[in-house]
PDB file of N, CA and C in Angstrom:
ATOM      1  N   UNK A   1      78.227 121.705 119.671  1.00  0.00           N
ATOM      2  CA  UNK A   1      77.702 122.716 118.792  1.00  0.00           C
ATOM      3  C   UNK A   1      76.412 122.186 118.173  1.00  0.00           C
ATOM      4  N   UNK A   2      75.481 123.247 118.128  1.00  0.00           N
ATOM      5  CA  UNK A   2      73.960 122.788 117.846  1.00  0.00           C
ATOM      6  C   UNK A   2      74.030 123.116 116.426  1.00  0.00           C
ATOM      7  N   UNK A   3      73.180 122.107 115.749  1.00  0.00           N
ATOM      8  CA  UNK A   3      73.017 122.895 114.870  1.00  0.00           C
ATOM      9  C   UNK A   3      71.541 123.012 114.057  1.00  0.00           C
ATOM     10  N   UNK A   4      71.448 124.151 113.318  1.00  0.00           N
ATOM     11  CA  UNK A   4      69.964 124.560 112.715  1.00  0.00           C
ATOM     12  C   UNK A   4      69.109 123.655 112.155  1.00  0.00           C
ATOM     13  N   UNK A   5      68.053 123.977 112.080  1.00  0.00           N
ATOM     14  CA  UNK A   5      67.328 122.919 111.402  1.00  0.00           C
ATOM     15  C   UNK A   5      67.244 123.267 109.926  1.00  0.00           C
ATOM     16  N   UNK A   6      67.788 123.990 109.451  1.00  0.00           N
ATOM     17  CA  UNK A   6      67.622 124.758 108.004  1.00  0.00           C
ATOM     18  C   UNK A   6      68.910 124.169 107.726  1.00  0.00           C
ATOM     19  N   UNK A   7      70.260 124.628 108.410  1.00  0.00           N
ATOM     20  CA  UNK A   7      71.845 123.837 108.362  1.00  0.00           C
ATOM     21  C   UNK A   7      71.357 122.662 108.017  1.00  0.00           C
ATOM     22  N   UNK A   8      70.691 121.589 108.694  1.00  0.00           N
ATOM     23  CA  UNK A   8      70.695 120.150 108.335  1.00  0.00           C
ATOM     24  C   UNK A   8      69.522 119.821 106.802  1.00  0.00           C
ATOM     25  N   UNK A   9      68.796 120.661 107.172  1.00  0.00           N
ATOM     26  CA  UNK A   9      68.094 120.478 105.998  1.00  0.00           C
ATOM     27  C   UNK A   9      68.439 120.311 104.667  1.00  0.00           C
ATOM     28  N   UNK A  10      69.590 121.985 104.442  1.00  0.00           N
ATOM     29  CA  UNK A  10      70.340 122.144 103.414  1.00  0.00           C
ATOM     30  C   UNK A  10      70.956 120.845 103.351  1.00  0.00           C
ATOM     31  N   UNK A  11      72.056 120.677 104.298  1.00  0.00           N
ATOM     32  CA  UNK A  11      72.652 119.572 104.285  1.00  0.00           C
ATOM     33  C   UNK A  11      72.519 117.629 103.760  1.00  0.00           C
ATOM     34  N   UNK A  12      71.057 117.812 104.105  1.00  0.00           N
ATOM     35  CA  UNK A  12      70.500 116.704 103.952  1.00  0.00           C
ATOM     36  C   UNK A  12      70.120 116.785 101.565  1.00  0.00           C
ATOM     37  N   UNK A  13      69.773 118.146 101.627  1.00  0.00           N
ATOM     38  CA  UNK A  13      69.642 118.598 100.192  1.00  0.00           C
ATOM     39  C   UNK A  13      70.939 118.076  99.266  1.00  0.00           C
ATOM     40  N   UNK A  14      71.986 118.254  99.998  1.00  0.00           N
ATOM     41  CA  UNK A  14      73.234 118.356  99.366  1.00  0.00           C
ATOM     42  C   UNK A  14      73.792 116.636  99.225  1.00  0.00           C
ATOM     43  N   UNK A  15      73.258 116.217  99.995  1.00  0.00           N
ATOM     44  CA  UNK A  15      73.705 114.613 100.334  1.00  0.00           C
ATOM     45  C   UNK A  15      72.823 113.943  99.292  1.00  0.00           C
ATOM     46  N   UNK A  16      71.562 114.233  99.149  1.00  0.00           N
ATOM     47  CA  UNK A  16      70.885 113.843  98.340  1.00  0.00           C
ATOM     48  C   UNK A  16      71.049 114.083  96.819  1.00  0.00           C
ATOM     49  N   UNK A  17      71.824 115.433  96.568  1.00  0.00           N
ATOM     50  CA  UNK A  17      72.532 115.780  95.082  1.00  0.00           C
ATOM     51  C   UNK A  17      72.964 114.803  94.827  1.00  0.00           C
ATOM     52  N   UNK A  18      74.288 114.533  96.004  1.00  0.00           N
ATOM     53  CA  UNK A  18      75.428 113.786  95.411  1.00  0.00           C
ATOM     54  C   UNK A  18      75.090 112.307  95.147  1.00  0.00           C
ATOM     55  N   UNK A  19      74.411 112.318  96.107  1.00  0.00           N
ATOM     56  CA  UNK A  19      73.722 110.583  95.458  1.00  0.00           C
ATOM     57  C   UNK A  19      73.047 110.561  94.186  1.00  0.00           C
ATOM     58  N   UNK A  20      72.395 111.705  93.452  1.00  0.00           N
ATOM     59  CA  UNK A  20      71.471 112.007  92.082  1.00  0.00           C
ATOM     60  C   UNK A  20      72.572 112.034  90.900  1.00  0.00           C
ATOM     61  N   UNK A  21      73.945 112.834  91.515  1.00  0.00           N
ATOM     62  CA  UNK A  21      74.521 112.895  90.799  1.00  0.00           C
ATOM     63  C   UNK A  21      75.863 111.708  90.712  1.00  0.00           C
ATOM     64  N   UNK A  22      76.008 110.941  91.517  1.00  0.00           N
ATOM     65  CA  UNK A  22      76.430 109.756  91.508  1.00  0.00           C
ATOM     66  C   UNK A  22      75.702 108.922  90.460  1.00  0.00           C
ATOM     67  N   UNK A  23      74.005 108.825  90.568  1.00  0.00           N
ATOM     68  CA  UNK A  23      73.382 108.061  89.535  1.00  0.00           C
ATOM     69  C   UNK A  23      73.404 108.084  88.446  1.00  0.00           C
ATOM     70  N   UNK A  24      73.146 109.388  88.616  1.00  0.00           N
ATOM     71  CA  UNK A  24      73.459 109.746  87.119  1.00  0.00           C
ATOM     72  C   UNK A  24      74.366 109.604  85.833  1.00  0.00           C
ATOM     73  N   UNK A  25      75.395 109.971  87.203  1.00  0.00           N
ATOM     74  CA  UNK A  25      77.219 109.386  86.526  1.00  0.00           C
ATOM     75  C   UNK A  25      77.244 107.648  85.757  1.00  0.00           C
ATOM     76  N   UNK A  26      76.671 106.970  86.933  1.00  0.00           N
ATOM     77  CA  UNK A  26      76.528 105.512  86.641  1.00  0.00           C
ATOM     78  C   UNK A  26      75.762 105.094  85.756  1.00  0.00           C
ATOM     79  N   UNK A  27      74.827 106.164  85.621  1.00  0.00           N
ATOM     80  CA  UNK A  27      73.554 105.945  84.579  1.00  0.00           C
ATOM     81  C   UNK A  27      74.601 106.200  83.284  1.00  0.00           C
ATOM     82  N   UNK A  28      75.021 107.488  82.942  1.00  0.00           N
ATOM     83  CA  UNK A  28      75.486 107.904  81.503  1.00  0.00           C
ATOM     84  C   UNK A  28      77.164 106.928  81.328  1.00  0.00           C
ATOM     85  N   UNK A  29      77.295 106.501  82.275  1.00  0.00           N
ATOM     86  CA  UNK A  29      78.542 105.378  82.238  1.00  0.00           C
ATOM     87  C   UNK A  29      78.124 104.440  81.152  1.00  0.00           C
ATOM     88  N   UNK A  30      77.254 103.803  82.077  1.00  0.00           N
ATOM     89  CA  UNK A  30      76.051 102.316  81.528  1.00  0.00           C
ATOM     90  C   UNK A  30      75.948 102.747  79.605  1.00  0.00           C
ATOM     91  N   UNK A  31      75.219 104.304  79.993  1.00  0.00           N
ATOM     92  CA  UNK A  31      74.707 104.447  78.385  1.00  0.00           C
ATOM     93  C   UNK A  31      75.675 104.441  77.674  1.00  0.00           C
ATOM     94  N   UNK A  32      76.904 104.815  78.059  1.00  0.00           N
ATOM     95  CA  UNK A  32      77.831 105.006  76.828  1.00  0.00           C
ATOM     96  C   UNK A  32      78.615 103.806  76.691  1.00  0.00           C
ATOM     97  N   UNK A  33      78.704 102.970  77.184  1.00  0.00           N
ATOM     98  CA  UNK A  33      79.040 101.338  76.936  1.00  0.00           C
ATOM     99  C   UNK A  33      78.073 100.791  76.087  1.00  0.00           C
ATOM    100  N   UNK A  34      76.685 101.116  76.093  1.00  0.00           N
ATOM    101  CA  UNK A  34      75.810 100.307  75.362  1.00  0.00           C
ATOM    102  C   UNK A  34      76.021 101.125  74.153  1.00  0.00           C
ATOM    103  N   UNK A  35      76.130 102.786  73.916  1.00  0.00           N
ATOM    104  CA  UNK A  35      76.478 103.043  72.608  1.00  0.00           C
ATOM    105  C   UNK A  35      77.406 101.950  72.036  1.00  0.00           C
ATOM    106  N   UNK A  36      78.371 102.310  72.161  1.00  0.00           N
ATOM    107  CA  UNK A  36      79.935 101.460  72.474  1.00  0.00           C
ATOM    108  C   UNK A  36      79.208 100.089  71.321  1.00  0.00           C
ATOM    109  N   UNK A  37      78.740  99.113  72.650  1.00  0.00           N
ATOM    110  CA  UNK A  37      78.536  98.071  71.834  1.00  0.00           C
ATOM    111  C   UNK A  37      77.576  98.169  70.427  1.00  0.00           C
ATOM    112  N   UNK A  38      76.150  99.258  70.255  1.00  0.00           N
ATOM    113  CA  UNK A  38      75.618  99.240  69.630  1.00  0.00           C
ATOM    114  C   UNK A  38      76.555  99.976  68.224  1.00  0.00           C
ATOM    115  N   UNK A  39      77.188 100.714  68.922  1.00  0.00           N
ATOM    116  CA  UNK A  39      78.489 101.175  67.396  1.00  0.00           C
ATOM    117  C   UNK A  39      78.823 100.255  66.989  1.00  0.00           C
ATOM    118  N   UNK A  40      79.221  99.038  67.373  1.00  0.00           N
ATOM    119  CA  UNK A  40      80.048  97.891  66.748  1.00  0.00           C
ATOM    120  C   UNK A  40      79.589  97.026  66.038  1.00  0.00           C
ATOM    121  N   UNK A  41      78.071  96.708  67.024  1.00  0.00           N
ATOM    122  CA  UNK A  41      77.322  96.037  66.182  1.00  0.00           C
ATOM    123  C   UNK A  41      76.689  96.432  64.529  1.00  0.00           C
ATOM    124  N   UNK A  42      76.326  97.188  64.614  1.00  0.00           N
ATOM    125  CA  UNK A  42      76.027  98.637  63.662  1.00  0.00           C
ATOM    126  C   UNK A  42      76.784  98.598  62.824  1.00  0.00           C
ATOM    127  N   UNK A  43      78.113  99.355  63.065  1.00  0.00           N
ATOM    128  CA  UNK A  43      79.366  98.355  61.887  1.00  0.00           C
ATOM    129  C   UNK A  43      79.626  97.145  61.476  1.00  0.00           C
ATOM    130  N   UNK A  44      79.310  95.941  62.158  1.00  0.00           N
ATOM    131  CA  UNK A  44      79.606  94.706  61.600  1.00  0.00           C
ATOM    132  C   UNK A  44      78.328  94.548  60.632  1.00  0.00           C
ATOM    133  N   UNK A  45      77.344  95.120  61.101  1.00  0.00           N
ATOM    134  CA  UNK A  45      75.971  94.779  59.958  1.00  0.00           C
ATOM    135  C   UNK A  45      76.471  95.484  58.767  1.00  0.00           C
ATOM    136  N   UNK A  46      76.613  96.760  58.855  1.00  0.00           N
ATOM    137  CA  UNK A  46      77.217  97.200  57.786  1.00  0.00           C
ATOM    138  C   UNK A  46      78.067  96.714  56.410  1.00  0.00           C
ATOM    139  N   UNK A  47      78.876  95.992  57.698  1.00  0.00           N
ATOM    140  CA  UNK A  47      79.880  95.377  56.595  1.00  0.00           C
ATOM    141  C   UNK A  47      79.249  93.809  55.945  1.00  0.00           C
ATOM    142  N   UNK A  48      78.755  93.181  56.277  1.00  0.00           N
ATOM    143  CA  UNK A  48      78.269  92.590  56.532  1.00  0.00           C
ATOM    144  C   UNK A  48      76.592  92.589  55.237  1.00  0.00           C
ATOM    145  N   UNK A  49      75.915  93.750  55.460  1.00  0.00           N
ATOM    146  CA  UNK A  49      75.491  94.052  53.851  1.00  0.00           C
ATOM    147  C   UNK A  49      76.248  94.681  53.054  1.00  0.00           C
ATOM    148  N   UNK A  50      77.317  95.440  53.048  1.00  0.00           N
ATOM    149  CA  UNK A  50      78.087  95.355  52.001  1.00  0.00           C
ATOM    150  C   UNK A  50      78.302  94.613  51.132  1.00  0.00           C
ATOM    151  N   UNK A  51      79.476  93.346  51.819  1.00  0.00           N
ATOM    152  CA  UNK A  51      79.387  92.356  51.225  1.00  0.00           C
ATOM    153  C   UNK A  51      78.037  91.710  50.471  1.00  0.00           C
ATOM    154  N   UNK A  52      77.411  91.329  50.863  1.00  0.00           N
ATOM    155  CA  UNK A  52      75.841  91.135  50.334  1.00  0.00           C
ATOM    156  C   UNK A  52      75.644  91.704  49.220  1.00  0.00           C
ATOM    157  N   UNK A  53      75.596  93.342  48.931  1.00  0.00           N
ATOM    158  CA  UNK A  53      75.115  94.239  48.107  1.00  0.00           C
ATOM    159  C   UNK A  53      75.978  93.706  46.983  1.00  0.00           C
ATOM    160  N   UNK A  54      77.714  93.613  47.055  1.00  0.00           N
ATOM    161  CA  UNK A  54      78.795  93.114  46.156  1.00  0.00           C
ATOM    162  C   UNK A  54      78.442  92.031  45.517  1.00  0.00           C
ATOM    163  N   UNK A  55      77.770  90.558  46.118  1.00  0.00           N
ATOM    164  CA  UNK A  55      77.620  89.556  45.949  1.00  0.00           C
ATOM    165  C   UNK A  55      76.245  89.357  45.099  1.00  0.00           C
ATOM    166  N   UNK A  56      75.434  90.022  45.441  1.00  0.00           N
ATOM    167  CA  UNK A  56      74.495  90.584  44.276  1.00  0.00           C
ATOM    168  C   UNK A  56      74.732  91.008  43.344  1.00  0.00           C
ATOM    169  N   UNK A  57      75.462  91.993  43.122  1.00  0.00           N
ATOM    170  CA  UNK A  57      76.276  93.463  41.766  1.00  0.00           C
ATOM    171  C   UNK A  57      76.360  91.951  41.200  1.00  0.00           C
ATOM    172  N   UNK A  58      77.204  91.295  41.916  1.00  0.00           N
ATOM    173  CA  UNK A  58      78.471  90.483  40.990  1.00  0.00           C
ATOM    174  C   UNK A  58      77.241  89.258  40.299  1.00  0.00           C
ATOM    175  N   UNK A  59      76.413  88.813  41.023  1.00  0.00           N
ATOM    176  CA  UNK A  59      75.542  88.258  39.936  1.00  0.00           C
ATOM    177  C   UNK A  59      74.521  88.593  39.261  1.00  0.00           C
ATOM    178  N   UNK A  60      74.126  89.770  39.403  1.00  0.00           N
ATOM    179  CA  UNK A  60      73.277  90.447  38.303  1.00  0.00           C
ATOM    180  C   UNK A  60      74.172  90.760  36.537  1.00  0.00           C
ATOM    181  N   UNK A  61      75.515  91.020  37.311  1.00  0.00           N
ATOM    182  CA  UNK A  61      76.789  91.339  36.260  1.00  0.00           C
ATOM    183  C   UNK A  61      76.383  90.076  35.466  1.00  0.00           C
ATOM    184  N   UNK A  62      76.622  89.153  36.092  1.00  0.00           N
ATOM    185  CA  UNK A  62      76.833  87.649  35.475  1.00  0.00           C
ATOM    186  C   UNK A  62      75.592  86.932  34.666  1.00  0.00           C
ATOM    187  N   UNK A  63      74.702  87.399  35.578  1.00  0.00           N
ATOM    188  CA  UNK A  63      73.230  87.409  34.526  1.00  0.00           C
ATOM    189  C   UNK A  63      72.501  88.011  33.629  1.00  0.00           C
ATOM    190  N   UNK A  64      73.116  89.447  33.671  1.00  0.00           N
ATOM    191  CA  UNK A  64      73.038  90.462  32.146  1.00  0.00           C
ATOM    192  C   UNK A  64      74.161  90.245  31.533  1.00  0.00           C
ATOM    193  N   UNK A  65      75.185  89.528  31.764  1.00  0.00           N
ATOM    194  CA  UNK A  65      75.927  88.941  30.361  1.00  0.00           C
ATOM    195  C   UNK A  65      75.573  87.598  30.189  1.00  0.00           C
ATOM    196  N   UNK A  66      74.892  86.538  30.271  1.00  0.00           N
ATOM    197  CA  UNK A  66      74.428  85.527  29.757  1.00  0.00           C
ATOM    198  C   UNK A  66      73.423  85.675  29.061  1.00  0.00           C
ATOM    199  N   UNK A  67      72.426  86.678  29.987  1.00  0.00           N
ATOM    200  CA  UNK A  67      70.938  87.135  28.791  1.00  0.00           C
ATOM    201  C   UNK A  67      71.610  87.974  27.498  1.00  0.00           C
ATOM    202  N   UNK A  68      72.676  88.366  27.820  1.00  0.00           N
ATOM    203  CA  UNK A  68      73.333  89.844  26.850  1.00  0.00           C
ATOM    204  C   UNK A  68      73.568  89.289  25.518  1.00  0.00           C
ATOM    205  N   UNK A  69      74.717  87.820  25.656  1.00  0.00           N
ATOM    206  CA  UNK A  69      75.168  86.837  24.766  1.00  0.00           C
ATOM    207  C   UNK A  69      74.257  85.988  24.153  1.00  0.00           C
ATOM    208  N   UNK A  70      73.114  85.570  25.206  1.00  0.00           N
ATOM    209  CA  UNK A  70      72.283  84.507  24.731  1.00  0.00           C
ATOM    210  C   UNK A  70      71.321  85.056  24.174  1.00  0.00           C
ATOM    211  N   UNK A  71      70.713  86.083  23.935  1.00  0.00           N
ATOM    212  CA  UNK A  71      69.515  86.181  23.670  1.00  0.00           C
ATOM    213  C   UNK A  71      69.388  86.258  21.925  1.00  0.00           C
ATOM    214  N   UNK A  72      70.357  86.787  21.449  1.00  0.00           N
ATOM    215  CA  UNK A  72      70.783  85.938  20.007  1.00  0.00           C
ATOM    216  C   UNK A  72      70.535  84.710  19.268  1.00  0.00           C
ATOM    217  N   UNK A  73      71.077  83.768  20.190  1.00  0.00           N
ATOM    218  CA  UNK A  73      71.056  82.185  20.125  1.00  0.00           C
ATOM    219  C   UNK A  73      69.532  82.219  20.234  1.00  0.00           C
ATOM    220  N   UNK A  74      69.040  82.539  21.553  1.00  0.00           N
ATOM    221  CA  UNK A  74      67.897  82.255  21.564  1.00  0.00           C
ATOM    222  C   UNK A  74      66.703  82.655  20.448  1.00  0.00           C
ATOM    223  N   UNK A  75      67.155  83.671  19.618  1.00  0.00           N
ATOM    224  CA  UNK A  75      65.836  84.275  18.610  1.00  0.00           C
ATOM    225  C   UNK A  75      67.012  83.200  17.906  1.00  0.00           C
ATOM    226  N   UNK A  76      67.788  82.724  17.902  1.00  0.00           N
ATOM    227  CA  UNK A  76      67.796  82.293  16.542  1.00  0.00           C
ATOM    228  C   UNK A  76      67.573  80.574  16.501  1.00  0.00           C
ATOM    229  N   UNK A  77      67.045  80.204  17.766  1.00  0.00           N
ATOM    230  CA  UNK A  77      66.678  78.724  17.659  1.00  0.00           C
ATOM    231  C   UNK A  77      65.186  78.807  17.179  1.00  0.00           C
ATOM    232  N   UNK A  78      64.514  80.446  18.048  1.00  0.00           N
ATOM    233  CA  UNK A  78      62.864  80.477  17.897  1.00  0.00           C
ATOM    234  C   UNK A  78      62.851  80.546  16.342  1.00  0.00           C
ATOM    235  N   UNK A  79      63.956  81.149  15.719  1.00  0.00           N
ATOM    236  CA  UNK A  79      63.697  81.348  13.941  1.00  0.00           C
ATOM    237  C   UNK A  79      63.849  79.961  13.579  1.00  0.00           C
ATOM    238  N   UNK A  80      65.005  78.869  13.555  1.00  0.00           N
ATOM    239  CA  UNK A  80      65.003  78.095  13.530  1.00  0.00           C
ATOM    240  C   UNK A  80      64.325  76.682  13.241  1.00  0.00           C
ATOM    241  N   UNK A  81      63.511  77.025  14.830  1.00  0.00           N
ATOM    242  CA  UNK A  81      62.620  76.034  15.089  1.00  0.00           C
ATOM    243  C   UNK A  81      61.604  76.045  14.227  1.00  0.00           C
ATOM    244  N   UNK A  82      60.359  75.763  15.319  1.00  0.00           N
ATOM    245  CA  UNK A  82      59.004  75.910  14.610  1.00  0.00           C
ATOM    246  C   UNK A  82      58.311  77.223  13.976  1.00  0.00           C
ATOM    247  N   UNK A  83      59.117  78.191  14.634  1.00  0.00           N
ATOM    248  CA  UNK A  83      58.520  79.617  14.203  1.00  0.00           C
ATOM    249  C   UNK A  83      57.821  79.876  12.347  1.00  0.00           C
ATOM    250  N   UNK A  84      59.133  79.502  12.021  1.00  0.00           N
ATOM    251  CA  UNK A  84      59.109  79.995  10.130  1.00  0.00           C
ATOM    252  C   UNK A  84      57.713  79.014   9.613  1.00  0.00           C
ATOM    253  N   UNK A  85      57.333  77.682  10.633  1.00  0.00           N
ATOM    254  CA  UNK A  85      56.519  77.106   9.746  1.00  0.00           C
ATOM    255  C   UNK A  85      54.672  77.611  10.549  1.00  0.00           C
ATOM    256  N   UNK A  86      54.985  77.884  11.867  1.00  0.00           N
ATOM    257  CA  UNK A  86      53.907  78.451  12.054  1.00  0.00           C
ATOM    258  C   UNK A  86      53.655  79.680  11.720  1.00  0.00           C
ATOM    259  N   UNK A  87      54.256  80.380  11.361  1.00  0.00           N
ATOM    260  CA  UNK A  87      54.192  81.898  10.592  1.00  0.00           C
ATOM    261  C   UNK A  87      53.176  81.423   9.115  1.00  0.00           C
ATOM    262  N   UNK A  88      54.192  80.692   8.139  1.00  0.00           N
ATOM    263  CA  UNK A  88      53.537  80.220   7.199  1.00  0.00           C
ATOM    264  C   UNK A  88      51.994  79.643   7.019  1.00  0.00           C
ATOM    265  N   UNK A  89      52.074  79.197   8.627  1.00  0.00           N
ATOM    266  CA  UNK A  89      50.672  78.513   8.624  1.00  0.00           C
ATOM    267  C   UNK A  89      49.686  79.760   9.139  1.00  0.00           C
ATOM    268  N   UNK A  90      50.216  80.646   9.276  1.00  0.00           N
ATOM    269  CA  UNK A  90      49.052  81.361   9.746  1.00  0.00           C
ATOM    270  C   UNK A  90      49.262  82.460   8.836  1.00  0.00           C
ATOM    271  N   UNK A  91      49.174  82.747   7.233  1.00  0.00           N
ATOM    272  CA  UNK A  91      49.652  83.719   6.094  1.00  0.00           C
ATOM    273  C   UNK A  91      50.546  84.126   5.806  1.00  0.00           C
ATOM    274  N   UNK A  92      51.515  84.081   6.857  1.00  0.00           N
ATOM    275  CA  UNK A  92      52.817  85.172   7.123  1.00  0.00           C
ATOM    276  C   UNK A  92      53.883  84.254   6.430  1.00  0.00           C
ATOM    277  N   UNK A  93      54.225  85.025   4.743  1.00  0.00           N
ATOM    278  CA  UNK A  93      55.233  84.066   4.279  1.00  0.00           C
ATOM    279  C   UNK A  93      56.439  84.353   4.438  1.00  0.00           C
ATOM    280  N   UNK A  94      57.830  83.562   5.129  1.00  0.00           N
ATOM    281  CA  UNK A  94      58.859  84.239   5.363  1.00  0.00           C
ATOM    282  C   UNK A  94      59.441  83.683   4.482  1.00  0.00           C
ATOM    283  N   UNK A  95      60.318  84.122   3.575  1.00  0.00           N
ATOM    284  CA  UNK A  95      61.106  84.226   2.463  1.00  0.00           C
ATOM    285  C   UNK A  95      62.580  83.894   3.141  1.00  0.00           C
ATOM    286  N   UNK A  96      63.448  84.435   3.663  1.00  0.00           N
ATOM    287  CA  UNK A  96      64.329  84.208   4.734  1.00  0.00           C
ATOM    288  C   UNK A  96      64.922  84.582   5.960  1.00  0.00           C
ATOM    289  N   UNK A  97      65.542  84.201   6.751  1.00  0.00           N
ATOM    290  CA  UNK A  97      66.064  84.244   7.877  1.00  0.00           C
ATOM    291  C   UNK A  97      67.757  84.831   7.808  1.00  0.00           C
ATOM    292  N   UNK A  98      67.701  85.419   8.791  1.00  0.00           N
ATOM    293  CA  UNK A  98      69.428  86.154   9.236  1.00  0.00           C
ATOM    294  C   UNK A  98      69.479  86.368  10.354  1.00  0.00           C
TER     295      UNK A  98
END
């Protein structure tokens, strides 16, 4: 049996799909494994600055309550100290401190 030259042509069309669409298959296989891994990775960074962001909170916490407590002490060493006598020395008479 003979066959057309248009029959094989088509034919040859159709062979060539399935190989496009074979690639293709293999192609969007490939891509969705690399999603895959890039999801995971993606989440571990995530977590990963989380933690980070926490570990920050937690010492900014820790350093607006030392400035929070100290800064008291601290005006009251600057009163203390030399302040009251360089005030004096420059007109400013301070009578007292609290």
């Amino acid at each position: 049996m003979s066959v057309s030259p248009q029959v094989k042509e088509i034919w040859d069309l159709i062979k060539e799909n399935q190989k496009g669409l074979k690639e293709l298959r293999e192609s969007q296989k490939e891509t969705s494994e690399q999603m895959k891994r890039n999801s995971s990775e993606v989440s571990e960074k995530l977590k990963e600055t989380s933690e980070k962001i926490k570990e920050t909170n937690e010492g900014l916490k820790q350093a607006r309550a030392i400035f929070e407590t100290q800064w008291g002490k601290l005006m009251e060493s600057l009163v203390e100290g030399d302040l009251v006598k360089i005030l004096n020395e420059q007109g400013i008479k301070v009578i007292n401190t609290y």
